[in-house]
Protein backbone atom coordinates (compact mmCIF):
# COMPACT_ATOMS: atom_id res chain seq x y z
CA UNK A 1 8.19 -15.47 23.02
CA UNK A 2 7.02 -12.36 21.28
CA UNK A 3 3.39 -11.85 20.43
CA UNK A 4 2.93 -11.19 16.14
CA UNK A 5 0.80 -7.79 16.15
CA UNK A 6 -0.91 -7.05 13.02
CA UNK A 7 -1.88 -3.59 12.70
CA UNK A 8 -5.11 -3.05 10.07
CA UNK A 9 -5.92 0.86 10.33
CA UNK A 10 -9.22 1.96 8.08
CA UNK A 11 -9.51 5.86 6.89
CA UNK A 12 -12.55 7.48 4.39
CA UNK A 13 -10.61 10.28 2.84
CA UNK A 14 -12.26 13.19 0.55
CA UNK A 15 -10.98 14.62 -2.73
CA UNK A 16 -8.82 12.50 -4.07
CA UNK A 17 -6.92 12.74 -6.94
CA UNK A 18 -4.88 9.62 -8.05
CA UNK A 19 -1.62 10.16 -9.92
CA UNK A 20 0.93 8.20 -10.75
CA UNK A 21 3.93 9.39 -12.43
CA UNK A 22 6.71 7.12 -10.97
CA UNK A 23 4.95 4.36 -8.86
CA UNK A 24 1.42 3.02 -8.60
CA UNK A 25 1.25 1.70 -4.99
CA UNK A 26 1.14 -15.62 8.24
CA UNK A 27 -1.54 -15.34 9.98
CA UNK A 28 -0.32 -13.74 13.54
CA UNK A 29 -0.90 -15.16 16.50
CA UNK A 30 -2.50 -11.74 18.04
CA UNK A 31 -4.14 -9.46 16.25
CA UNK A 32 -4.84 -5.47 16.94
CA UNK A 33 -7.32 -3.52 15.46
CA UNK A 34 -5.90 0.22 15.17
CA UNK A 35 -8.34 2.92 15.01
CA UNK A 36 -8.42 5.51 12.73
CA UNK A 37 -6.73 8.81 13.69
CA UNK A 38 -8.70 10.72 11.16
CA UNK A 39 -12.27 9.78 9.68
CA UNK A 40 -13.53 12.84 7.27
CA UNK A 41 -16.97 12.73 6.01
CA UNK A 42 -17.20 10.95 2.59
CA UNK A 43 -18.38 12.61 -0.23
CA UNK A 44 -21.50 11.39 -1.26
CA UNK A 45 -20.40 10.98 -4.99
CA UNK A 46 -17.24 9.63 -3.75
CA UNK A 47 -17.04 5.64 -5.12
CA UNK A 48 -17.19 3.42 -1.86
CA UNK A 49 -13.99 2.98 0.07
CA UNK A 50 -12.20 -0.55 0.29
CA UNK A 51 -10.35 -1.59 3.28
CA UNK A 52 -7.35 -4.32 2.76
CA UNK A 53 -9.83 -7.31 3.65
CA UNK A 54 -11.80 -6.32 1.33
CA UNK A 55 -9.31 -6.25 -1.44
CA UNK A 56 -7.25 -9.43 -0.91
CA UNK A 57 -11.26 -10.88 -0.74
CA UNK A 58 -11.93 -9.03 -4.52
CA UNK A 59 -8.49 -9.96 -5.77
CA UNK A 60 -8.88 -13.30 -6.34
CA UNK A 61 -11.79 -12.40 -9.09
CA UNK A 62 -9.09 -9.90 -10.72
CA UNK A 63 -7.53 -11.44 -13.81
CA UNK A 64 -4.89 -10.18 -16.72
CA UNK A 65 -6.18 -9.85 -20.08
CA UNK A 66 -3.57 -8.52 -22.76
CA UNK A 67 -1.86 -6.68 -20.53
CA UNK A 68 -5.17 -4.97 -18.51
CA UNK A 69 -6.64 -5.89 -15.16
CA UNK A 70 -10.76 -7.51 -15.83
CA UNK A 71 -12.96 -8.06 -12.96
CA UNK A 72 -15.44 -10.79 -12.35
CA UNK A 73 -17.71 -8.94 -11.27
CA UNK A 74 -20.22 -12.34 -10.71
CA UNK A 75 -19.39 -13.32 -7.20
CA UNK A 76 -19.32 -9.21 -5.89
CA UNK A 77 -21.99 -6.78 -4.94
CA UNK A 78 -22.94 -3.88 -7.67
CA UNK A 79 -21.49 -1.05 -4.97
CA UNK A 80 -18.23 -2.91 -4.48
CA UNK A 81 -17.76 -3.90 -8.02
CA UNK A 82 -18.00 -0.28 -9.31
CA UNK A 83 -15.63 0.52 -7.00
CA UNK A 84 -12.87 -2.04 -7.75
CA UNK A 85 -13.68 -1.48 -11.26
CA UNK A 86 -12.58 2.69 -11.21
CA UNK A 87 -9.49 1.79 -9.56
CA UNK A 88 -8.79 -1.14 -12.41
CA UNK A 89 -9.62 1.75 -15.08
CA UNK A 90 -7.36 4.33 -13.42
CA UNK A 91 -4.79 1.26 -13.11
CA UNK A 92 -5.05 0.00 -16.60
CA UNK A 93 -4.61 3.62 -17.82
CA UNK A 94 -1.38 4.29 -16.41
CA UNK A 95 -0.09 1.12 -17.67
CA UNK A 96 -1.10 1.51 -21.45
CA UNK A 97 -0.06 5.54 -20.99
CA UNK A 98 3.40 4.23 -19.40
CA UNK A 99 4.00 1.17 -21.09
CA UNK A 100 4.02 -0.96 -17.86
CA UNK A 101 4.23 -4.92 -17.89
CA UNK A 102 1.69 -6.49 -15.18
CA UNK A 103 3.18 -9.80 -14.02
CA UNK A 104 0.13 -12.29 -14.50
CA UNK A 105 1.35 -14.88 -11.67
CA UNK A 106 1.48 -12.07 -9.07
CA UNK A 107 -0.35 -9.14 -10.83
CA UNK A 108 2.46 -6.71 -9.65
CA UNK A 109 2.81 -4.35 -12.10
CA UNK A 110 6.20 -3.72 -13.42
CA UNK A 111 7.59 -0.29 -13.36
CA UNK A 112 10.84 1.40 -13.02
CA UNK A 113 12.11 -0.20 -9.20
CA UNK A 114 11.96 2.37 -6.58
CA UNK A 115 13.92 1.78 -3.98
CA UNK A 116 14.32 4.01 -0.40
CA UNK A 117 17.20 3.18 1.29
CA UNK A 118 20.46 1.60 -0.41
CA UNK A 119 23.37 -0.28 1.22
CA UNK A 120 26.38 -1.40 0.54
CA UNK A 121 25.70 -4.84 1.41
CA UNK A 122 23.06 -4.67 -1.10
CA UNK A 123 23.63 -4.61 -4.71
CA UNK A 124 21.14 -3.23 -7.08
CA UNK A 125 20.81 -6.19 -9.63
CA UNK A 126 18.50 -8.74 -10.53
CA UNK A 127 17.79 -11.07 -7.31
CA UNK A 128 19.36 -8.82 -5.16
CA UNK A 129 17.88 -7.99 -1.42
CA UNK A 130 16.80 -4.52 -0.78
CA UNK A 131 16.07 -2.76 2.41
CA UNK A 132 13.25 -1.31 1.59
CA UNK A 133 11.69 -2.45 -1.66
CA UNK A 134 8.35 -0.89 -2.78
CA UNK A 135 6.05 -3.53 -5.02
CA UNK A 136 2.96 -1.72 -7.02
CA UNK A 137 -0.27 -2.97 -7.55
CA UNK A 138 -4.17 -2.49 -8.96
CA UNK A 139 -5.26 -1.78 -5.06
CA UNK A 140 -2.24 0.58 -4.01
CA UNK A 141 1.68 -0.14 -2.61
CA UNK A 142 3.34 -2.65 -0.78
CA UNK A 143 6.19 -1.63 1.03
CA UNK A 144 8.76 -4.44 2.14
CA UNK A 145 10.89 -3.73 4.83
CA UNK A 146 14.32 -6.09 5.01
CA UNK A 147 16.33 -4.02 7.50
CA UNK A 148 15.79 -2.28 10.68
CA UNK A 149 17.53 1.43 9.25
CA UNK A 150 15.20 0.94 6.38
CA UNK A 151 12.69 1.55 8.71
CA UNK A 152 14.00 3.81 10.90
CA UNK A 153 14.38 6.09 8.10
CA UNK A 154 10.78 5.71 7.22
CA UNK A 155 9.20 6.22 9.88
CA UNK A 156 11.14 9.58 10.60
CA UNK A 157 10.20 10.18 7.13
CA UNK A 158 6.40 9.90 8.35
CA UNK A 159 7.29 11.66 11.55
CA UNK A 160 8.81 14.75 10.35
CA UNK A 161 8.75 15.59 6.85
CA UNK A 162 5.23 17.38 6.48
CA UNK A 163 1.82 15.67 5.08
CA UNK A 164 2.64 16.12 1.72
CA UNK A 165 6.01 13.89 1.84
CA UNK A 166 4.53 11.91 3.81
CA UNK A 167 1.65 10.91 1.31
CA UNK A 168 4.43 10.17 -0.87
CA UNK A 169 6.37 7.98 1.22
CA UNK A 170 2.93 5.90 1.97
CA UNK A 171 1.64 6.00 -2.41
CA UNK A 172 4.64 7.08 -4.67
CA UNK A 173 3.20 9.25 -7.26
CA UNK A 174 -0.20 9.86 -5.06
CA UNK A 175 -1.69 13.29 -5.50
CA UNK A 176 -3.98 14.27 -2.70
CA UNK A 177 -6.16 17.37 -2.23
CA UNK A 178 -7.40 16.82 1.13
CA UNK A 179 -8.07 14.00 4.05
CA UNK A 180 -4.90 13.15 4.93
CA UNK A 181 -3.30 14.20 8.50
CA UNK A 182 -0.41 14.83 10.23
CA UNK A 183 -2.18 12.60 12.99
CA UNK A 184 -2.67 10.26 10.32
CA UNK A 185 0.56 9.87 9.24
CA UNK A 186 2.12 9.89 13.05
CA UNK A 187 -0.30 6.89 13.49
CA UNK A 188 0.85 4.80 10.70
CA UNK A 189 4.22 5.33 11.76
CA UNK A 190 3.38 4.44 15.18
CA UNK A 191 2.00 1.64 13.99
CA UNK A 192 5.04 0.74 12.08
CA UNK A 193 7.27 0.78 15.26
CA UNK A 194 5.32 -1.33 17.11
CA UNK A 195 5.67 -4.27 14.67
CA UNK A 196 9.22 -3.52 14.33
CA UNK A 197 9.99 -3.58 17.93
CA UNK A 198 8.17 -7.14 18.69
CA UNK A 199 9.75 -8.46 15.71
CA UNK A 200 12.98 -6.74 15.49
CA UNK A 201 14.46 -9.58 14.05
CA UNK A 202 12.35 -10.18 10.97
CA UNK A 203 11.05 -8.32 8.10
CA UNK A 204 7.93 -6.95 8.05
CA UNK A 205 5.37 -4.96 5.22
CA UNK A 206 3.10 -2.30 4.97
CA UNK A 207 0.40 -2.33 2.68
CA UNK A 208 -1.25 0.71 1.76
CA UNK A 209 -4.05 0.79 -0.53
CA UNK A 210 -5.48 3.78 -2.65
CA UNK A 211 -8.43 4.56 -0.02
CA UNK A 212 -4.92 5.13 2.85
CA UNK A 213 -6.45 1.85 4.56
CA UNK A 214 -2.80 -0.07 5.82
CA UNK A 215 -1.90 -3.10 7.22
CA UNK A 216 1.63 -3.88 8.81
CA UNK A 217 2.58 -7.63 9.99
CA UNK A 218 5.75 -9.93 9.47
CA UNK A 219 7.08 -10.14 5.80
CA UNK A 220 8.21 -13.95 4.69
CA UNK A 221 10.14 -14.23 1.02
């Protein structure tokens, strides 16, 4: 029987610049910590970095109101708070700018679907299955990976289409001065591979979160 790996990889990046013009962003048996391939110094008026723990922890104290994401800030430390709280106003920007819907059950935010890999056994409708479906939320992307091409293709993308398509393929609609590495990006889709080939049989997701902290493990629908 095949051991569940669960990949959680943490990065500090510097100068960034968050964008988003077309897309904001069970437990395993076995789990692997993956280091970092690259750790730049953080600036010191840089808001603190969150890693994905962190986030599904804060999450739960993120609420809709009238369309916005709100923090409770009463159960979090001042440090952390502040910097849940920029992301939520960077968030909440784009979706009064773009005229986005947040769904308040799952707080995905509803924007035009982006979608990387089509097939003809997949129709693109409502309830349809998609290869690779890309969900955005407050803390960053989650991608959604129903077929092995689907990620195939992204990991190549990863592999060998330069840093700045590659920051794409992790964020849609990320701009990024600096941080990010070509070591980086080899390791995420490293990463990727190695869930995909002890569960080649299942789906599996990547989330991604606006600091470039990931986690990849089994997908259930």
């Amino acid at each position: 029987m095949k051991k569940a790996a669960k990949f959680t990889t943490l990065l500090a990046l510097t100068a960034l610049s968050f964008s988003f013009p077309t897309s904001l962003f069970t437990k395993p048996s076995q789990t692997v910590q993956a280091a970092a391939t690259s750790t730049p110094e953080t600036s010191k008026n840089q808001s603190k970095s969150l890693d994905q723990n962190q986030i599904n922890e804060v999450d739960k104290y993120v609420s809709i109101v009238n369309n916005q994401f709100v923090l409770d800030s009463s159960h979090i430390d001042p440090v952390t708070a502040a910097a849940v709280n920029q992301k939520l106003a960077e968030t909440n920007s784009l979706v009064r700018n773009k005229g986005y819907v947040i769904n308040t059950a799952t707080k995905q935010i509803n924007t035009q679907p982006q979608y990387a890999v089509q097939d003809d056994d997949f129709e693109y409708a409502d309830g349809s299955i998609y290869e690779h479906e890309i969900r955005d939320y407050w803390w960053g992307v989650r991608h959604i990976f129903r077929s092995n091409e689907a990620i195939y293709s992204y990991i190549n993308t990863l592999e060998t289409s330069g840093i700045a398509a590659g920051v794409v393929a992790l964020l849609p609609g990320m701009e990024i001065a600096g941080g990010i590495t070509a070591a980086y990006l080899e390791k995420v889709a490293s990463d990727v591979n190695t869930v995909q080939s002890l569960h080649s049989t299942e789906k599996i997701y990547l989330d991604v979160n606006k600091d470039f902290f990931y986690t990849c493990d089994v997908w259930h629908d």
